[in-house]
Protein backbone atom coordinates (compact mmCIF):
# COMPACT_ATOMS: atom_id res chain seq x y z
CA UNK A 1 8.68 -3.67 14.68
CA UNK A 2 11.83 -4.26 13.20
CA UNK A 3 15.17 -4.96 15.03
CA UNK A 4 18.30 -3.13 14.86
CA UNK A 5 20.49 -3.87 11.87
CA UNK A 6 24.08 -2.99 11.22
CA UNK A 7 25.60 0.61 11.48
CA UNK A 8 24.47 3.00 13.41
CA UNK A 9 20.65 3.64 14.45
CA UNK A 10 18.70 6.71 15.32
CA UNK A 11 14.89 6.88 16.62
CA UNK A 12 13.54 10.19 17.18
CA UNK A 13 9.79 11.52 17.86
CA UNK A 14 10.02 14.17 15.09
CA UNK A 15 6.43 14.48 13.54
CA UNK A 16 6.47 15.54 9.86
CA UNK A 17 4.56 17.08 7.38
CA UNK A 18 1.27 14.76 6.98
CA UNK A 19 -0.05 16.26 4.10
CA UNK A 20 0.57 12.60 2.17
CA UNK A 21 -2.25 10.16 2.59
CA UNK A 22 -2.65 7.59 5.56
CA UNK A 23 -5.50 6.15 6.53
CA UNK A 24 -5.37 7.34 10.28
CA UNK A 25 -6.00 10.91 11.06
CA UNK A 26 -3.19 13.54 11.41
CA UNK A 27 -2.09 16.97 12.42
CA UNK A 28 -3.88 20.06 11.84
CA UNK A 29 -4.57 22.01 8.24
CA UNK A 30 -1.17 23.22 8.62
CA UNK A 31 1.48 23.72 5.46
CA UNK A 32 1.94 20.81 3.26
CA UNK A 33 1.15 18.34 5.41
CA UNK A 34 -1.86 17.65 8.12
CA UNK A 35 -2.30 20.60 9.93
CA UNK A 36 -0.44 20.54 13.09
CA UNK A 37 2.57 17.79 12.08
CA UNK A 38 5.52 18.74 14.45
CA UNK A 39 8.67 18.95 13.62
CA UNK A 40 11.71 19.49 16.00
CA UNK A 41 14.25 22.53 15.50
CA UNK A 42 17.94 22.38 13.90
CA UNK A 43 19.85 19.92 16.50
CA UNK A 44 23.60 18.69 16.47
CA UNK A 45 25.00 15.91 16.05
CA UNK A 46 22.76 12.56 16.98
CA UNK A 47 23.45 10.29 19.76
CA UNK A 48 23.09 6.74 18.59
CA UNK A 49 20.13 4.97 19.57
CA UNK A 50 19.37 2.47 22.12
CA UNK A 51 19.12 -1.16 21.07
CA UNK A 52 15.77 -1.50 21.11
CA UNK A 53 13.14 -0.79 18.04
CA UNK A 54 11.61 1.96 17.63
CA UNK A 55 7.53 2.46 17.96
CA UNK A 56 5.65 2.26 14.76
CA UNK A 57 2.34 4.14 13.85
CA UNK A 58 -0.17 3.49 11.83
CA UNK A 59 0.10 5.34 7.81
CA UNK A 60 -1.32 8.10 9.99
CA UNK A 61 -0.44 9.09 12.98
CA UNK A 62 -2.86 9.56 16.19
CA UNK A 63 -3.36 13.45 16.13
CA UNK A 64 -2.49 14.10 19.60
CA UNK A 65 0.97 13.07 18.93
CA UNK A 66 1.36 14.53 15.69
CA UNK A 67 0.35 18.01 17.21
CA UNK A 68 2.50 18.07 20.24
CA UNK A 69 3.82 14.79 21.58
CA UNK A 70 3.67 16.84 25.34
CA UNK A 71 -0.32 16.67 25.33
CA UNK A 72 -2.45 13.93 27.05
CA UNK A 73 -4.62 13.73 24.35
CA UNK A 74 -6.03 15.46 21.62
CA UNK A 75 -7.70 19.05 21.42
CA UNK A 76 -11.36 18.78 21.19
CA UNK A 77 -12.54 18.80 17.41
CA UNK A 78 -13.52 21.78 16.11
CA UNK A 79 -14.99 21.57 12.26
CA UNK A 80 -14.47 25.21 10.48
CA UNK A 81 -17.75 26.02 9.30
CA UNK A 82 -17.14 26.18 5.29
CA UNK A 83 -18.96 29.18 4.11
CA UNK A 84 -22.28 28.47 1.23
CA UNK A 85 -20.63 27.79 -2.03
CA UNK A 86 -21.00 31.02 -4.71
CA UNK A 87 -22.89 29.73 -8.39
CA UNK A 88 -20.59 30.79 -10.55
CA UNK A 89 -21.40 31.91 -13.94
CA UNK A 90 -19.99 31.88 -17.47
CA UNK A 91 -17.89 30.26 -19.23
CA UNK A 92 -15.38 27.92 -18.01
CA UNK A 93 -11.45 28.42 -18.40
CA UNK A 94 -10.00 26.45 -21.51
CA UNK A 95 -7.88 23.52 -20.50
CA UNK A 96 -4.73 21.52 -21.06
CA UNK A 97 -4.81 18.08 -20.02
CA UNK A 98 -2.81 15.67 -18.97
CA UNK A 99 0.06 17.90 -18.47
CA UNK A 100 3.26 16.14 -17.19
CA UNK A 101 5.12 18.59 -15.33
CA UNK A 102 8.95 16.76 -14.91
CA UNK A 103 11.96 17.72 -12.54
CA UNK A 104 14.98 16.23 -13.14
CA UNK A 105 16.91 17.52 -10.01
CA UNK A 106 18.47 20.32 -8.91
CA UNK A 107 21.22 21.65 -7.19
CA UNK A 108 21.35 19.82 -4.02
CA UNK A 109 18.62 17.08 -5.09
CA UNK A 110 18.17 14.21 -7.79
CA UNK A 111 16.62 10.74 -8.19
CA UNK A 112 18.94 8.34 -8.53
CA UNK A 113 16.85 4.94 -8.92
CA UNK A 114 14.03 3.32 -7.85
CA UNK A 115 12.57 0.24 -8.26
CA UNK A 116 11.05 -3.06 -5.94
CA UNK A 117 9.03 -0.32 -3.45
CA UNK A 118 12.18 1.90 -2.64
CA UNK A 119 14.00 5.27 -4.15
CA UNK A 120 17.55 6.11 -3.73
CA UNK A 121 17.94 9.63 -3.93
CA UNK A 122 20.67 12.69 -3.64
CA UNK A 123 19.67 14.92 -0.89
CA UNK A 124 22.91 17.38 -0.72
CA UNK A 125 26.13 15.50 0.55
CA UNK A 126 23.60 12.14 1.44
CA UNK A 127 22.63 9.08 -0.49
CA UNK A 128 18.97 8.49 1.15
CA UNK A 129 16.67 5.38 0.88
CA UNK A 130 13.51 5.68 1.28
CA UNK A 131 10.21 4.00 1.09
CA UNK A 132 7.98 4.23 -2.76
CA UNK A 133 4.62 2.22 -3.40
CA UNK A 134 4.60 3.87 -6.44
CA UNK A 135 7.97 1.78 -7.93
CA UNK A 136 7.24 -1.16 -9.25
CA UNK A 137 9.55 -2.31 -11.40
CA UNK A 138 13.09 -3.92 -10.64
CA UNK A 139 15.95 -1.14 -9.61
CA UNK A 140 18.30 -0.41 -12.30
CA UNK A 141 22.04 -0.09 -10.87
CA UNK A 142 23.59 -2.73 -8.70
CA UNK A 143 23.19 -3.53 -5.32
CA UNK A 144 25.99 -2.26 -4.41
CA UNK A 145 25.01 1.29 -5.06
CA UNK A 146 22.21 1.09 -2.52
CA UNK A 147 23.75 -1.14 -0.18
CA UNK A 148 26.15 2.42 0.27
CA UNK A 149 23.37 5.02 0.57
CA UNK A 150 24.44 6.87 4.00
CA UNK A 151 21.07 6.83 5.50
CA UNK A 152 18.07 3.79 4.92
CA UNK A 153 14.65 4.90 6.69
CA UNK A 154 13.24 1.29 8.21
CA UNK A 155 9.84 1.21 9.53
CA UNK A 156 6.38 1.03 8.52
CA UNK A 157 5.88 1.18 4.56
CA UNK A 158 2.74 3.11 4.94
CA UNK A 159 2.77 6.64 3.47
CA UNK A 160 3.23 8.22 7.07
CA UNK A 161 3.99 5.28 9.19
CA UNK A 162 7.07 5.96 11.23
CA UNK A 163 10.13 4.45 11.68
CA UNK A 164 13.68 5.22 12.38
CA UNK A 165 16.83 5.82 9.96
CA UNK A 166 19.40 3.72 9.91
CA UNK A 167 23.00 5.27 8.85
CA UNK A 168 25.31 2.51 7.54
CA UNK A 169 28.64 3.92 7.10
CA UNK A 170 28.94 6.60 9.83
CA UNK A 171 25.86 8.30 12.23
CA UNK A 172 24.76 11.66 10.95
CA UNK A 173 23.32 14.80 12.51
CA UNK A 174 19.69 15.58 12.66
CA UNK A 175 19.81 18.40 9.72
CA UNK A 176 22.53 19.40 6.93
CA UNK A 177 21.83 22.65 4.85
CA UNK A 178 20.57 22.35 1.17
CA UNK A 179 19.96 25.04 -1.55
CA UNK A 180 17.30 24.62 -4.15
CA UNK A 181 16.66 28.01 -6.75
CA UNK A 182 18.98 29.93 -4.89
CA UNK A 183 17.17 29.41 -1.67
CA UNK A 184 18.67 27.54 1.54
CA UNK A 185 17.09 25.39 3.63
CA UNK A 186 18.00 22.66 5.99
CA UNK A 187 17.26 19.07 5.23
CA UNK A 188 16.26 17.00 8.29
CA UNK A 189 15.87 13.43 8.88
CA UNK A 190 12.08 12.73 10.44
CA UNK A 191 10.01 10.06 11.86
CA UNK A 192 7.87 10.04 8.82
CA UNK A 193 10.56 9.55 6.74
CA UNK A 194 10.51 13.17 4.91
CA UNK A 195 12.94 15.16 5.14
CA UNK A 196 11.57 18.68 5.12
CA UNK A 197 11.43 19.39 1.21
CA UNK A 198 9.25 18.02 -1.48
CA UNK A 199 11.69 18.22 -5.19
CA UNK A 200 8.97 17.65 -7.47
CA UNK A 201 7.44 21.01 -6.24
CA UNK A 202 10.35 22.37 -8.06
CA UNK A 203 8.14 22.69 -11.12
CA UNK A 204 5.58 24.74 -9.78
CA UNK A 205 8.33 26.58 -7.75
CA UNK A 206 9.97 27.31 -11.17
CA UNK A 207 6.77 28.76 -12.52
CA UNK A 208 6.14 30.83 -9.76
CA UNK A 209 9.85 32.14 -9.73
CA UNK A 210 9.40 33.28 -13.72
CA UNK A 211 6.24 35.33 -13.39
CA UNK A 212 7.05 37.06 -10.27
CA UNK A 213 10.31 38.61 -11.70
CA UNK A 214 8.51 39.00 -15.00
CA UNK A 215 6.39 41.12 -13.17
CA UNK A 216 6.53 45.01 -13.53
CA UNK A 217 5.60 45.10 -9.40
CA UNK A 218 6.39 43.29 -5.98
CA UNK A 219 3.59 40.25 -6.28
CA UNK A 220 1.64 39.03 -3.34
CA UNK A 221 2.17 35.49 -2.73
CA UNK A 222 -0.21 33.33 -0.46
CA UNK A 223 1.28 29.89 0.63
CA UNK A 224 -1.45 27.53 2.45
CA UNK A 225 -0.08 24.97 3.93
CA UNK A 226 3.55 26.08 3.36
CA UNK A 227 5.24 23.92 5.95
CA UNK A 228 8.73 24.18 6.12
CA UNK A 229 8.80 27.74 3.99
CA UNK A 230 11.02 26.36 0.84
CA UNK A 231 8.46 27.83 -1.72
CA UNK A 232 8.25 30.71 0.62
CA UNK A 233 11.33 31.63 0.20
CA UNK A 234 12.20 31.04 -3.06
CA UNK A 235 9.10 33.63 -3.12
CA UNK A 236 10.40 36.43 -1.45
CA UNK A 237 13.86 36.14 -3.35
CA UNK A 238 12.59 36.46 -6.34
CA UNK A 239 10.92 40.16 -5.22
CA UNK A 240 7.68 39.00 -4.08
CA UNK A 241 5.71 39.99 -0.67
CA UNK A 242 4.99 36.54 0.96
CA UNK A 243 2.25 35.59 3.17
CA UNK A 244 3.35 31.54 4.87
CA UNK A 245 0.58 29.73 6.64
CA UNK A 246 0.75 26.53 8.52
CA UNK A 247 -0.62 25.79 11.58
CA UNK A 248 1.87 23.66 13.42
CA UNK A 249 4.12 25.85 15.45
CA UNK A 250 7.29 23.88 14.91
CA UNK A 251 6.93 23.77 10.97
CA UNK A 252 6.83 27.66 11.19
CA UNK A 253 10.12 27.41 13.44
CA UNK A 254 11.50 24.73 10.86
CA UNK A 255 10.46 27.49 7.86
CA UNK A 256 12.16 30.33 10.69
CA UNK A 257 15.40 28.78 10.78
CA UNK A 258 15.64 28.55 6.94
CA UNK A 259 15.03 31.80 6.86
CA UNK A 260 17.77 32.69 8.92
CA UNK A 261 20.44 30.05 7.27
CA UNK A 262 20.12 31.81 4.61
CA UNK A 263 20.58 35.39 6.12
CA UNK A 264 17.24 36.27 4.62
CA UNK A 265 15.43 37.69 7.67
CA UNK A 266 14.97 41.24 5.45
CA UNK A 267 12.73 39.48 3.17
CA UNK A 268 9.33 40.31 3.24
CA UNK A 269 7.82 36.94 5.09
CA UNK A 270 4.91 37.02 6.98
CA UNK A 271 5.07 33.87 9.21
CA UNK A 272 1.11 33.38 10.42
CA UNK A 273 0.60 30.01 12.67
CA UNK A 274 -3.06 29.41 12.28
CA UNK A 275 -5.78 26.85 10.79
CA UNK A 276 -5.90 27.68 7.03
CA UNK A 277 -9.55 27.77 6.30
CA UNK A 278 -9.58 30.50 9.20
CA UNK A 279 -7.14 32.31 7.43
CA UNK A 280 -8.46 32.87 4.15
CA UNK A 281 -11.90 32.90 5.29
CA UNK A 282 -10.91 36.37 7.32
CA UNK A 283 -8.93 37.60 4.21
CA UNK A 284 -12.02 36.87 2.09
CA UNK A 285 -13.82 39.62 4.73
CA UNK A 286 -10.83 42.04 4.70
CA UNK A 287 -11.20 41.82 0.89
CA UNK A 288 -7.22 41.14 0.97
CA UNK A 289 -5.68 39.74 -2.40
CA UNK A 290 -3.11 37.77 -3.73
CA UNK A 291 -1.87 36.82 -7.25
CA UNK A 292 -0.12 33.97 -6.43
CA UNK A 293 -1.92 31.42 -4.27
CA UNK A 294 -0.09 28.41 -3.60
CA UNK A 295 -2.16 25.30 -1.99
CA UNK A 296 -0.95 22.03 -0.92
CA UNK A 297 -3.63 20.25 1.26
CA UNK A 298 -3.02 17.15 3.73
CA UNK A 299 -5.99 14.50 2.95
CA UNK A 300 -6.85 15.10 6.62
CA UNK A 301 -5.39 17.46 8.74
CA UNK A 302 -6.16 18.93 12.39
CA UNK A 303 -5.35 22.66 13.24
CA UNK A 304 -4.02 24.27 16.27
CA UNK A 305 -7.64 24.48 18.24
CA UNK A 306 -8.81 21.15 17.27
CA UNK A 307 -10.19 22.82 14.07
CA UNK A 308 -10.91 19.64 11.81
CA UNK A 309 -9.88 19.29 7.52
CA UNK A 310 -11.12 16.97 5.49
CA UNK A 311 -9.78 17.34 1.78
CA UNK A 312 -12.87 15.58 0.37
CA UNK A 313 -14.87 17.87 2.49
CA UNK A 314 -13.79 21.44 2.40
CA UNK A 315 -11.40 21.24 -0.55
CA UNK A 316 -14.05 22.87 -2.63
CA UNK A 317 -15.10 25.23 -0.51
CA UNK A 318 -11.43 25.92 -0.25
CA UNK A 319 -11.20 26.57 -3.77
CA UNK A 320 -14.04 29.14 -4.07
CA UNK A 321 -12.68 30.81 -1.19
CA UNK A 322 -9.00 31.28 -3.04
CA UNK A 323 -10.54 32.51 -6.10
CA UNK A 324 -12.65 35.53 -4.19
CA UNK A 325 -9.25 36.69 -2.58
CA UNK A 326 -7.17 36.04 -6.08
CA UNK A 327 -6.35 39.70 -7.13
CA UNK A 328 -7.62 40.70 -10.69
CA UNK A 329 -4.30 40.74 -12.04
CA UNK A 330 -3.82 37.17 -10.86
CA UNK A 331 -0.91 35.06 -12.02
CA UNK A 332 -2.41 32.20 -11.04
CA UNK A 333 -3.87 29.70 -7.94
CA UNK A 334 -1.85 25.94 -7.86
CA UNK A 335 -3.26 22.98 -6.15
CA UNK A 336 -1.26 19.91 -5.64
CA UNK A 337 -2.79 16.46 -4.04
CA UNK A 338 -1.13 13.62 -2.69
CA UNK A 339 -2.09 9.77 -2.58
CA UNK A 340 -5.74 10.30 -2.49
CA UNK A 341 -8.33 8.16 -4.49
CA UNK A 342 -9.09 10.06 -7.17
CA UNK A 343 -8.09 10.90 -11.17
CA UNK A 344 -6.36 14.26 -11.86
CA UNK A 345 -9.68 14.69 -13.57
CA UNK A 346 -11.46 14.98 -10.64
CA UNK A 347 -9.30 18.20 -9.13
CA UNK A 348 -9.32 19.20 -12.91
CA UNK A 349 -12.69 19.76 -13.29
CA UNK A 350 -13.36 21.18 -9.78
CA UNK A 351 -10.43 24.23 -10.57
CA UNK A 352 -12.64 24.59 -14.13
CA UNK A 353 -16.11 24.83 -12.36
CA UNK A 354 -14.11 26.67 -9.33
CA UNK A 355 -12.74 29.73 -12.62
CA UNK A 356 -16.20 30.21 -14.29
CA UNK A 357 -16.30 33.28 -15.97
CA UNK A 358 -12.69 34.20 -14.93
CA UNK A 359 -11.31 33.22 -18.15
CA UNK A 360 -7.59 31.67 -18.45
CA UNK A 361 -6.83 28.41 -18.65
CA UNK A 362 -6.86 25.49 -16.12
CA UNK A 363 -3.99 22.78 -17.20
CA UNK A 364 -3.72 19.66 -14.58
CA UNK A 365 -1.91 16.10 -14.66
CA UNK A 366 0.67 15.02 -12.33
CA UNK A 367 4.34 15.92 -10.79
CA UNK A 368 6.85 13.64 -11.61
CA UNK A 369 10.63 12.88 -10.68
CA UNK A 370 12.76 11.47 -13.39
CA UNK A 371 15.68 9.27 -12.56
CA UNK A 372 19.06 10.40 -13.24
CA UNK A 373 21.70 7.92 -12.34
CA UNK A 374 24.61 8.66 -10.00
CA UNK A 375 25.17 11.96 -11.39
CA UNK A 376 21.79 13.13 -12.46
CA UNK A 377 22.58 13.23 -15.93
CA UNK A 378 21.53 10.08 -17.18
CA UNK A 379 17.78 10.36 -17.97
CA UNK A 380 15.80 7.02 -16.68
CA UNK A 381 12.46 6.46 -15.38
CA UNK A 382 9.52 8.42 -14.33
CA UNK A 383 8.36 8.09 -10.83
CA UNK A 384 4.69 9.86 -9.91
CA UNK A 385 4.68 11.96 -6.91
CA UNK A 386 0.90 13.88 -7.10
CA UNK A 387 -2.16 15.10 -8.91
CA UNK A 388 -2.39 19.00 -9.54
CA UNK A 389 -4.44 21.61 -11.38
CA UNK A 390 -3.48 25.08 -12.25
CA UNK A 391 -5.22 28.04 -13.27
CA UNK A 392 -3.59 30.59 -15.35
CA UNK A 393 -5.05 33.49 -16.93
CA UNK A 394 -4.10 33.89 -21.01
């Protein structure tokens, strides 16, 4: 546990988005993170904390608190059944590989070093520090520059270990608004040390954005997993009908309250709460379709009844499941993976054997973030973030 340092402190019980690897189990199959990660609605400002240190978890958190920190212990496990597996035949989709997909910031967001385990980054009006196990070498500007971030999160280094933030120059309110591709959305300092939006999703967000107002009709959009609604969002702007599931409660009030910041409640949003293997394995019996299907799976998640994901487990089944509801004008079905042991090749050639006889083309590598300096337009080094694959028809 690690004592107070200078400036002011804040220690909060916010759960976030699990989706990023730990070895301790997590919330439920929710959004983007373990199904069932909590997260607390838009506050004021913070009170500073008490002097004492705040409570550290393991890389993952116990599931019980990560669902609701209220219950006395966990909901009883309940493993979704995954459905028999189809044999698919034909050929299998061409490929592209490794494909690098890059962001180099945005609006409201840009790296702005990294180096010795740590990333300084531009999060709206805030210089953040944060954690990074995957920077190795030495930072490149001065210590001066990090030494006057406005917010450090201190805690445990583990992917989803909490820990507090610590705000040198002047305490900070819980959230601040942010706008990425036209879309806001409020930032929020967390437990886990996220801070509601993932920037190298802005790639695939990009992507997504392009083909749905290249298309010559409103596109159905499926987001599994969609935690705090950014993609979502960005979505429904761009003229598509959305379908958001996650199955923690609060990350569906987190993705509400974007909504309304940016006066966007006529937007075609459907908000569903609910375990996503449940989900699309009812959609899969309605014989409902999407042509966007966007997929960003926790390595282990829990959902709202106890229902129990395992990536390793049920990611294929997932998979076969998402290409049965994919429409047959499909634009295409994205999956992204975090921290988990395992080459892009792996997720690569499950999305190939997963499109047999669909045609297209499957192209998979990894998101990165490229460092920009203070202002973002100095091009530096390339920090990994995830694995993906993508299927596109020709």
């Amino acid at each position: 546990m690690l004592p107070e340092q200078n400036g002011s402190v804040w220690t909060n019980g916010v759960k976030d988005k699990d989706r990023r690897p730990g070895k301790k189990a997590g919330p439920a199959t929710s959004s983007r993170g373990v199904q069932g990660r909590a997260v607390q609605p838009a506050a004021g400002r913070l009170k500073p904390a008490k002097a004492h240190p705040a409570s550290h978890g393991n890389s993952r958190p116990p599931a019980a608190r990560l669902s609701e920190k209220t219950a006395s212990k966990p909901p009883a496990q309940e493993t979704v059944a995954p459905r028999e597996l189809r044999m698919r035949t034909g050929d299998k989709p061409g490929e592209r590989i490794p494909v690098i997909l890059e962001t180099k910031g945005a609006r409201d967001y840009h790296l702005i070093d990294s180096g010795d385990g740590l990333k300084l980054e531009q999060y709206g009006p805030y210089r953040i520090v944060r954690p990074e196990a995957q920077a190795l070498w030495p930072k490149s500007l001065p210590a001066h520059v990090w030494e006057n971030a406005d917010s450090i999160f201190t805690g445990d280094t583990d992917e989803d270990g909490m820990g507090r933030w610590r705000f040198p120059r002047q305490a900070l309110g819980e959230t601040w608004p942010m706008q990425i591709l036209d879309s806001e959305f409020y930032g929020r300092f967390t437990a886990f040390r996220h801070v509601g939006v993932f920037p190298e999703q802005l790639a695939h967000w990009s992507w997504m954005k392009e083909r749905i107002e290249a298309a010559d009709r409103p596109l159905k959009v499926l987001n599994l997993f969609g935690y705090t609604g950014v993609a979502s969002l960005i979505a429904a702007k761009a003229g598509a009908e959305v379908t958001h599931v996650d199955a923690s409660k609060k990350a569906i009030g987190w993705a509400r309250e974007n909504q309304a910041l940016g006066r966007a409640e006529h937007l075609p949003i459907r908000w569903i709460c609910e375990d996503a293997m449940k989900f699309i394995q009812r959609e899969e019996r309605r014989g409902s379709r999407y042509d966007i299907i966007l997929t960003d799976p926790p390595k282990f998640g829990r959902g709202p009844n106890g229902e129990v994901w395992q990536l390793f487990d049920h990611l294929a089944s997932m998979l076969d499941i998402c290409r049965e509801i994919l429409s047959p004008e499909a634009r295409g079905l994205v999956l992204t993976a975090y921290s988990i042991r395992a080459s892009f090749y792996s997720i690569h050639e499950l999305m190939r054997e997963t499109m047999r006889g669909r045609g297209g083309m499957v192209e998979s590598g990894e998101l990165i973030l490229r460092e920009g300096g203070l202002d973002g337009s100095e091009p530096g080094r390339a920090l990994s973030t995830s694995l993906f694959s993508r299927w596109v028809p020709k």
